[in-house]
Protein backbone atom coordinates (compact mmCIF):
# COMPACT_ATOMS: atom_id res chain seq x y z
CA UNK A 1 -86.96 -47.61 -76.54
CA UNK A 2 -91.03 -48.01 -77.26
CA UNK A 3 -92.98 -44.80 -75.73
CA UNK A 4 -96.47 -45.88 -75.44
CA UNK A 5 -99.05 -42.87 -75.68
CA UNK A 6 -101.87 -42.42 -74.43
CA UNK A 7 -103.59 -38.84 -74.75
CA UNK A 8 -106.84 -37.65 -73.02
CA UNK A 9 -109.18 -35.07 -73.99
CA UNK A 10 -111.16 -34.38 -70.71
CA UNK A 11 -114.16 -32.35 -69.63
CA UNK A 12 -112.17 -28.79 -67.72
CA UNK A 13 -115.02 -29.86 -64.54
CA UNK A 14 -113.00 -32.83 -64.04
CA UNK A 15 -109.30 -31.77 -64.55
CA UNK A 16 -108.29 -31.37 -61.10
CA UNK A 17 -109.85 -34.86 -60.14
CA UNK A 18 -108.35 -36.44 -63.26
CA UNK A 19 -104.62 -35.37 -63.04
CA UNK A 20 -104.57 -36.57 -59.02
CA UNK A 21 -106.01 -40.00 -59.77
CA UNK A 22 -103.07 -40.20 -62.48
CA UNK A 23 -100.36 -38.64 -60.53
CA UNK A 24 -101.28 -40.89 -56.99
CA UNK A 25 -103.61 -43.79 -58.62
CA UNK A 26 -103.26 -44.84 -61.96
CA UNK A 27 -99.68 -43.79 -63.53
CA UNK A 28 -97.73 -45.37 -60.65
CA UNK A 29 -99.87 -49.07 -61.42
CA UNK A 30 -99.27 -48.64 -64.68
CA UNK A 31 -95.64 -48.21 -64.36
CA UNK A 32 -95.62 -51.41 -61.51
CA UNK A 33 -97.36 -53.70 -63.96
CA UNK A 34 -96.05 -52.86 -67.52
CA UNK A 35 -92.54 -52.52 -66.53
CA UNK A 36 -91.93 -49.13 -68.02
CA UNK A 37 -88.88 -47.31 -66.98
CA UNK A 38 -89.98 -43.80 -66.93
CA UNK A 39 -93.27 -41.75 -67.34
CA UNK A 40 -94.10 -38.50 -68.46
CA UNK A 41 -97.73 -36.43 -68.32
CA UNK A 42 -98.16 -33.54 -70.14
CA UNK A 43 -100.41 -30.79 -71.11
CA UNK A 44 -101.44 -29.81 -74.78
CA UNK A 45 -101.04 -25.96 -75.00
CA UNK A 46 -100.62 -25.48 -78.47
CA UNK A 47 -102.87 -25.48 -80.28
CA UNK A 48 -105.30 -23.61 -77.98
CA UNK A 49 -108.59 -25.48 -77.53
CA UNK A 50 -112.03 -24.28 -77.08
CA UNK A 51 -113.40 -26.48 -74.78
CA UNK A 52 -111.65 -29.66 -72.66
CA UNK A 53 -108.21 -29.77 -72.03
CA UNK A 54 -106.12 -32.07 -73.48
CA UNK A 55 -103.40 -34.12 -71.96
CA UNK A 56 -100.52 -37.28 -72.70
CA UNK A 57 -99.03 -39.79 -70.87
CA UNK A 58 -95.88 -41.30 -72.20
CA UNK A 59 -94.86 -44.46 -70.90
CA UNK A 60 -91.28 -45.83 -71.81
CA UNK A 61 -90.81 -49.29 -72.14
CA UNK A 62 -87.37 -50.84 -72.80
CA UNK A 63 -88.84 -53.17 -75.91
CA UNK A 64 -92.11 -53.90 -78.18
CA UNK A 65 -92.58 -57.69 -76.53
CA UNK A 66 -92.61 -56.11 -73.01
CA UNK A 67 -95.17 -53.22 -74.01
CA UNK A 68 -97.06 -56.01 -75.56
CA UNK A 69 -97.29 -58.52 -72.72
CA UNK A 70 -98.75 -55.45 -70.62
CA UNK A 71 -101.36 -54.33 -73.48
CA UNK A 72 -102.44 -57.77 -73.25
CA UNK A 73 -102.43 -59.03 -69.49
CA UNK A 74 -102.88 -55.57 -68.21
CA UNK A 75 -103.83 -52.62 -69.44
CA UNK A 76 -107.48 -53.74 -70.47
CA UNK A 77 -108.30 -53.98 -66.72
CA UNK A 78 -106.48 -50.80 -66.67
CA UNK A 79 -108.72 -49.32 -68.68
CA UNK A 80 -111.36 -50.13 -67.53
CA UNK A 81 -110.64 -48.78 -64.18
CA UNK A 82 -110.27 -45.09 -65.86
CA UNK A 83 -113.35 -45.36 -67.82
CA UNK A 84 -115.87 -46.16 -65.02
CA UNK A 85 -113.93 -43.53 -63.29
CA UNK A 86 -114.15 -40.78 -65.76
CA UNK A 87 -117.03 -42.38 -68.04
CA UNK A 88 -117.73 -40.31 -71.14
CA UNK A 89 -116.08 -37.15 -69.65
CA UNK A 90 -112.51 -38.31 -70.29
CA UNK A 91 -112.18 -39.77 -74.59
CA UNK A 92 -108.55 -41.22 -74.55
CA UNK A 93 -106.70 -42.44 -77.48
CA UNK A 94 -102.93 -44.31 -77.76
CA UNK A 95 -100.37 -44.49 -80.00
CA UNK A 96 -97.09 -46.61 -80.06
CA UNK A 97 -93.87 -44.90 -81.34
CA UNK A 98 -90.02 -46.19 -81.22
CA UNK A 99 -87.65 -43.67 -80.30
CA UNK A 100 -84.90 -43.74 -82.83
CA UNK A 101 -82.73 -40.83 -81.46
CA UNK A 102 -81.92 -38.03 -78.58
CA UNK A 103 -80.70 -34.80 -79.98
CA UNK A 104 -79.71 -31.77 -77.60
CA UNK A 105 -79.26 -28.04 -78.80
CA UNK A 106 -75.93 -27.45 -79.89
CA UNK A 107 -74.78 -23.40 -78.92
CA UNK A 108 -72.24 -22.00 -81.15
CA UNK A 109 -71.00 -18.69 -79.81
């Protein structure tokens, strides 16, 4: 499985407006047009920040030539769409990783 990331750093004014555009508008496209299987957005709480919140989306993509048929047919439209949203109040940055295992919490009693 390939999780493309994508995290935010966004101005606290706009955090309400940001996080319904992605829930209603822009994580269900994505999803539609790159083929990803599953989505997750969360929230940066540690470490603390002084100003902006911070945020991820992981998107989870069954292999690396799907993810890259979207990065190149679709997501710079994408992209575009959530920067003349959010302009310079939203800075967002993405990453790529391969998940190479699921562990769970083994209880011994």
């Amino acid at each position: 499985m390939i999780i493309y990331n994508v995290t935010c750093k966004l101005e606290t004014h706009r955090e309400e407006e940001w996080l319904k555009w992605m829930r209603e508008v822009h994580v269900p496209e994505v999803c539609a047009k790159g083929g990803f299987v599953h989505a997750s957005l969360l929230r940066l709480r540690y470490p603390a920040e002084d100003e902006g919140v911070t945020y991820a989306v992981q998107y989870h993509c069954p292999t690396m030539q799907m993810l890259d048929r979207y990065l190149t047919e679709d997501a710079p439209a994408l992209q575009v769409d959530h920067s003349l949203k959010f302009g310079n109040d939203v800075v967002a940055f993405r990453t790529i990783l391969e998940k190479l295992g699921e562990y769970g919490v083994v209880k011994t009693e």
